[in-house]
C-alpha atoms as a PDB file:
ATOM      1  CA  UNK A   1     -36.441  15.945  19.103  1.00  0.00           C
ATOM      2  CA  UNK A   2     -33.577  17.663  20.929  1.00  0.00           C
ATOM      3  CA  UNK A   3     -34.740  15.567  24.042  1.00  0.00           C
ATOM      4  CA  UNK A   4     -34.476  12.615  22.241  1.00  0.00           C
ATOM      5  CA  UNK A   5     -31.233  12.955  21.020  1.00  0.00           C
ATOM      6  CA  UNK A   6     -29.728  14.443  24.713  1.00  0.00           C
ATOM      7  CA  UNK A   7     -31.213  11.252  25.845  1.00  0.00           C
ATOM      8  CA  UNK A   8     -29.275   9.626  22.854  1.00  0.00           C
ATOM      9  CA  UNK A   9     -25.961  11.158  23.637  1.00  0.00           C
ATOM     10  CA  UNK A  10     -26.264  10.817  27.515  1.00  0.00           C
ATOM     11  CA  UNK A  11     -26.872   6.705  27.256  1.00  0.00           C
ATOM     12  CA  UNK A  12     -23.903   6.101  24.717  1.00  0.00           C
ATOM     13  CA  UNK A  13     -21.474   8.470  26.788  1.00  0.00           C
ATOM     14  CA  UNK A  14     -22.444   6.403  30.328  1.00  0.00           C
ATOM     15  CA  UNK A  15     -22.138   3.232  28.153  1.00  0.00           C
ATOM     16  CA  UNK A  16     -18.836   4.133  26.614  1.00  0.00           C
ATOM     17  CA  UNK A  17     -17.511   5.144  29.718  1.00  0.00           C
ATOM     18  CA  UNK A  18     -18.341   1.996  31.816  1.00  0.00           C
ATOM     19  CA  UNK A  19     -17.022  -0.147  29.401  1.00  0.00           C
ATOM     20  CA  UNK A  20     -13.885   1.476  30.010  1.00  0.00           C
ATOM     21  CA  UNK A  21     -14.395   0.893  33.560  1.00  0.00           C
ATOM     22  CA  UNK A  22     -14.680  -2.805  33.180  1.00  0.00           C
ATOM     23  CA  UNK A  23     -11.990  -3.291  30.513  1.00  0.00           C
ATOM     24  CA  UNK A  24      -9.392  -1.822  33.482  1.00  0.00           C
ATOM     25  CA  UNK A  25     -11.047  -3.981  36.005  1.00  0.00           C
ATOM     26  CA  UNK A  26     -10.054  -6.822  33.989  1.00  0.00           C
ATOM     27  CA  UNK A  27      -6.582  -6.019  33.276  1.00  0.00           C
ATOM     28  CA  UNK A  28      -5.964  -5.897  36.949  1.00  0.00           C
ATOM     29  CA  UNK A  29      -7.342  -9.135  37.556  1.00  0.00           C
ATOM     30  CA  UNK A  30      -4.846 -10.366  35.223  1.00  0.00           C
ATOM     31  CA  UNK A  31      -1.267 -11.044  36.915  1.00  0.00           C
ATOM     32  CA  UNK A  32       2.240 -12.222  35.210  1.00  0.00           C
ATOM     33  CA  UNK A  33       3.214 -15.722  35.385  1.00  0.00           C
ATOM     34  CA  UNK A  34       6.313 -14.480  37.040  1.00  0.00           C
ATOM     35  CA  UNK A  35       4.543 -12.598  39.904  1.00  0.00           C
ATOM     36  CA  UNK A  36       2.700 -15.357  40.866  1.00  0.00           C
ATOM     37  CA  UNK A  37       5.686 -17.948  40.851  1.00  0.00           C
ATOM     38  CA  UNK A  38       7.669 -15.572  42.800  1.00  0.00           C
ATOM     39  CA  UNK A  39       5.151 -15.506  45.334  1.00  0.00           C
ATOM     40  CA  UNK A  40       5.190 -19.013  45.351  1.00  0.00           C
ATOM     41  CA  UNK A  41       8.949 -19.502  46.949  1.00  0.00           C
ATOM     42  CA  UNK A  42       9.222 -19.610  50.637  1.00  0.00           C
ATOM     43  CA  UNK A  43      12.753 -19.936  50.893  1.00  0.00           C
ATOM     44  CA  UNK A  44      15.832 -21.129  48.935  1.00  0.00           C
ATOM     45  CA  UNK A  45      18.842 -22.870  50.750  1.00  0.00           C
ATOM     46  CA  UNK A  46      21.744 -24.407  49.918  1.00  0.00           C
ATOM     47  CA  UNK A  47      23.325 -28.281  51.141  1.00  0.00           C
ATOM     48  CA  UNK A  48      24.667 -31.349  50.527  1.00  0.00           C
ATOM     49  CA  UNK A  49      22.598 -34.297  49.158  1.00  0.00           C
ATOM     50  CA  UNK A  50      22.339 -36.967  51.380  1.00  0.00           C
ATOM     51  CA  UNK A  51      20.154 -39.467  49.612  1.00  0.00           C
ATOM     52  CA  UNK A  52      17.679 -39.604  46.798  1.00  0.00           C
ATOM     53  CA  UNK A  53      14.628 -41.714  46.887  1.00  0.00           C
ATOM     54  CA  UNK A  54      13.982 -42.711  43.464  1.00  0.00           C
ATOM     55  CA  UNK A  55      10.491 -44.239  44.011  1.00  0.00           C
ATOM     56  CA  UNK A  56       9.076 -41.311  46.195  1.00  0.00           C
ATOM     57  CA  UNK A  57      10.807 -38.972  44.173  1.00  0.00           C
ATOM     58  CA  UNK A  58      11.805 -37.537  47.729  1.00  0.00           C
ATOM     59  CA  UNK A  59      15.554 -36.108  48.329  1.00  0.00           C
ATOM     60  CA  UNK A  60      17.303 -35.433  51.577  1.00  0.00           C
ATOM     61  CA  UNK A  61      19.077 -32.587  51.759  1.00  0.00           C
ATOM     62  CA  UNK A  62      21.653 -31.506  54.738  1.00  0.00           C
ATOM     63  CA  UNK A  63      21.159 -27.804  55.355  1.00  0.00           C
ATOM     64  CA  UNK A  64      24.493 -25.725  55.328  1.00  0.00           C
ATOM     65  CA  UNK A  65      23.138 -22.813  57.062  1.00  0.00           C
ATOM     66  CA  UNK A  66      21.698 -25.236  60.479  1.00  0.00           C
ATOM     67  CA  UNK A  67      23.022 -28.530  59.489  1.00  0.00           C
ATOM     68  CA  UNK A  68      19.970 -29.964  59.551  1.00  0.00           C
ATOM     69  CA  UNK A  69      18.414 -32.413  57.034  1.00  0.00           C
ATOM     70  CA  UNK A  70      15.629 -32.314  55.253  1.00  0.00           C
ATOM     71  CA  UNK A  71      13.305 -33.722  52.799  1.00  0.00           C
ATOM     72  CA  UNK A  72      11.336 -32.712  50.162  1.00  0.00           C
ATOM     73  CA  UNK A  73       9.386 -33.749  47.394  1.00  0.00           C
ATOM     74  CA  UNK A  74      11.123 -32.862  43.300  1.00  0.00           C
ATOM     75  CA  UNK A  75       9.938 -33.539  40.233  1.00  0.00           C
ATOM     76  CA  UNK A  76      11.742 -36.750  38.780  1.00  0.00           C
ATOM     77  CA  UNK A  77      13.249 -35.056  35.894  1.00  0.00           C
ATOM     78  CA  UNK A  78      14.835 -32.813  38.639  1.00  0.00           C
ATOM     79  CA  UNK A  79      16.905 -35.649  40.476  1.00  0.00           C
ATOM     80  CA  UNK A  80      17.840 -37.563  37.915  1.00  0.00           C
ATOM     81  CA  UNK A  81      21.471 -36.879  37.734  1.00  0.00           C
ATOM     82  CA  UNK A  82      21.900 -36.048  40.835  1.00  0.00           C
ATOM     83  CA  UNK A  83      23.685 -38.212  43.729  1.00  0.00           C
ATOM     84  CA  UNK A  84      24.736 -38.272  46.906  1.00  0.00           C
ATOM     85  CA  UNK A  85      27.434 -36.065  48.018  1.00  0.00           C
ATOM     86  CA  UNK A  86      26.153 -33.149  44.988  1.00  0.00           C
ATOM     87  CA  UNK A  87      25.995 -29.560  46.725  1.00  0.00           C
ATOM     88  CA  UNK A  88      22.951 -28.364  45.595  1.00  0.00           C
ATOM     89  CA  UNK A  89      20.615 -25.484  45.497  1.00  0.00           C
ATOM     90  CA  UNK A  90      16.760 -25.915  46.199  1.00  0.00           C
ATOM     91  CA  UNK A  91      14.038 -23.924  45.462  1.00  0.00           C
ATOM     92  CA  UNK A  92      11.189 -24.164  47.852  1.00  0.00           C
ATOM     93  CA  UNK A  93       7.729 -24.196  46.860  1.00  0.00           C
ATOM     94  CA  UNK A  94       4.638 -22.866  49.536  1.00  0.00           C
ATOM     95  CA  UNK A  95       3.612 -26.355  49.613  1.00  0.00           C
ATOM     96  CA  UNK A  96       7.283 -27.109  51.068  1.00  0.00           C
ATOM     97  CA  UNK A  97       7.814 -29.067  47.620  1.00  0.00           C
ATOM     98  CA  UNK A  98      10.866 -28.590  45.775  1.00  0.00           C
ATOM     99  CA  UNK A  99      10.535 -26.298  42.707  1.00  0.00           C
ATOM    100  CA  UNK A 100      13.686 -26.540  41.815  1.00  0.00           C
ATOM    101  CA  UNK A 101      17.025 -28.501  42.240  1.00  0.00           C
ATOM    102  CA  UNK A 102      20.142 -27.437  40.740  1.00  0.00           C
ATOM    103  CA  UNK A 103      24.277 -28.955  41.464  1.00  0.00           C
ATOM    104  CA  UNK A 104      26.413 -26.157  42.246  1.00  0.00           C
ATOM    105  CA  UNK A 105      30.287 -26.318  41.890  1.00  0.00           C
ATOM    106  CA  UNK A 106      31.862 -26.586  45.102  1.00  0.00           C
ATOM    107  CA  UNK A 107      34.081 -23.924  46.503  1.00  0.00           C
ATOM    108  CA  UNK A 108      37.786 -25.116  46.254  1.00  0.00           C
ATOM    109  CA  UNK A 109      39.891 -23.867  48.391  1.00  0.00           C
ATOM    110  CA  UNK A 110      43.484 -22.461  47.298  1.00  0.00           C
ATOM    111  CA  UNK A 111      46.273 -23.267  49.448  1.00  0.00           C
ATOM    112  CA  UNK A 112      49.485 -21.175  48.909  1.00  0.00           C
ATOM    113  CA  UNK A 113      52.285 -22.216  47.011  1.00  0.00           C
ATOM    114  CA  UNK A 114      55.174 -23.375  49.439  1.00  0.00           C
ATOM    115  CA  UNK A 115      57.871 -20.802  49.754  1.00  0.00           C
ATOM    116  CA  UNK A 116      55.167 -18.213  48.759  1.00  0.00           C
ATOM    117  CA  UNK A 117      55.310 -14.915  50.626  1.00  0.00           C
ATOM    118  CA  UNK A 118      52.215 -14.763  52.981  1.00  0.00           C
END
């Protein structure tokens, strides 16, 4: 009988304790939304928009780091009020999509007044 139940005790503490094991494994196979969106971004730049293409849902955007233009592919809901000429901030995707398109206020410069003390 005491064999029994030391047999008894022994099966329900391994079985206990690998079920713990597995319930971490799975928690660690679980990641954030955020974490994996972040890793998602390759880069995010800012430019000028030089045209929209409303039927490929493309947009060129002039680099203000290189100067050089470049297209990518946004989500329709993204361009829609934008035009040419907007400074702009893009988020880009992995798949060198744009995840994100925002106007930015330009930078206005502030010129002295005249007779102003410099």
């Amino acid at each position: 009988m005491k064999k029994l139940l030391a047999l008894t005790i022994a099966l329900i503490t391994i079985g206990v304790l690998s079920g713990i094991g597995l319930a971490q494994e799975d928690e660690s196979e679980l990641a954030p939304d955020a974490t994996v969106e972040s890793a998602m971004v390759v880069e995010v730049l800012k430019g000028s928009l030089v045209s929209i293409d409303v039927a490929k849902d493309q947009i060129v955007v002039k680099d203000d780091m290189t100067g050089v233009d470049r297209t990518f592919t946004a989500a329709p809901e993204a361009i829609a009020t934008l035009k040419a000429g907007d400074k702009v901030k893009v988020t880009v995707g992995e798949d060198m999509t744009a995840k994100e398109v925002v106007k930015v206020a330009e930078e206005k410069k502030v010129e002295p007044a005249p007779g102003a003390a410099q």
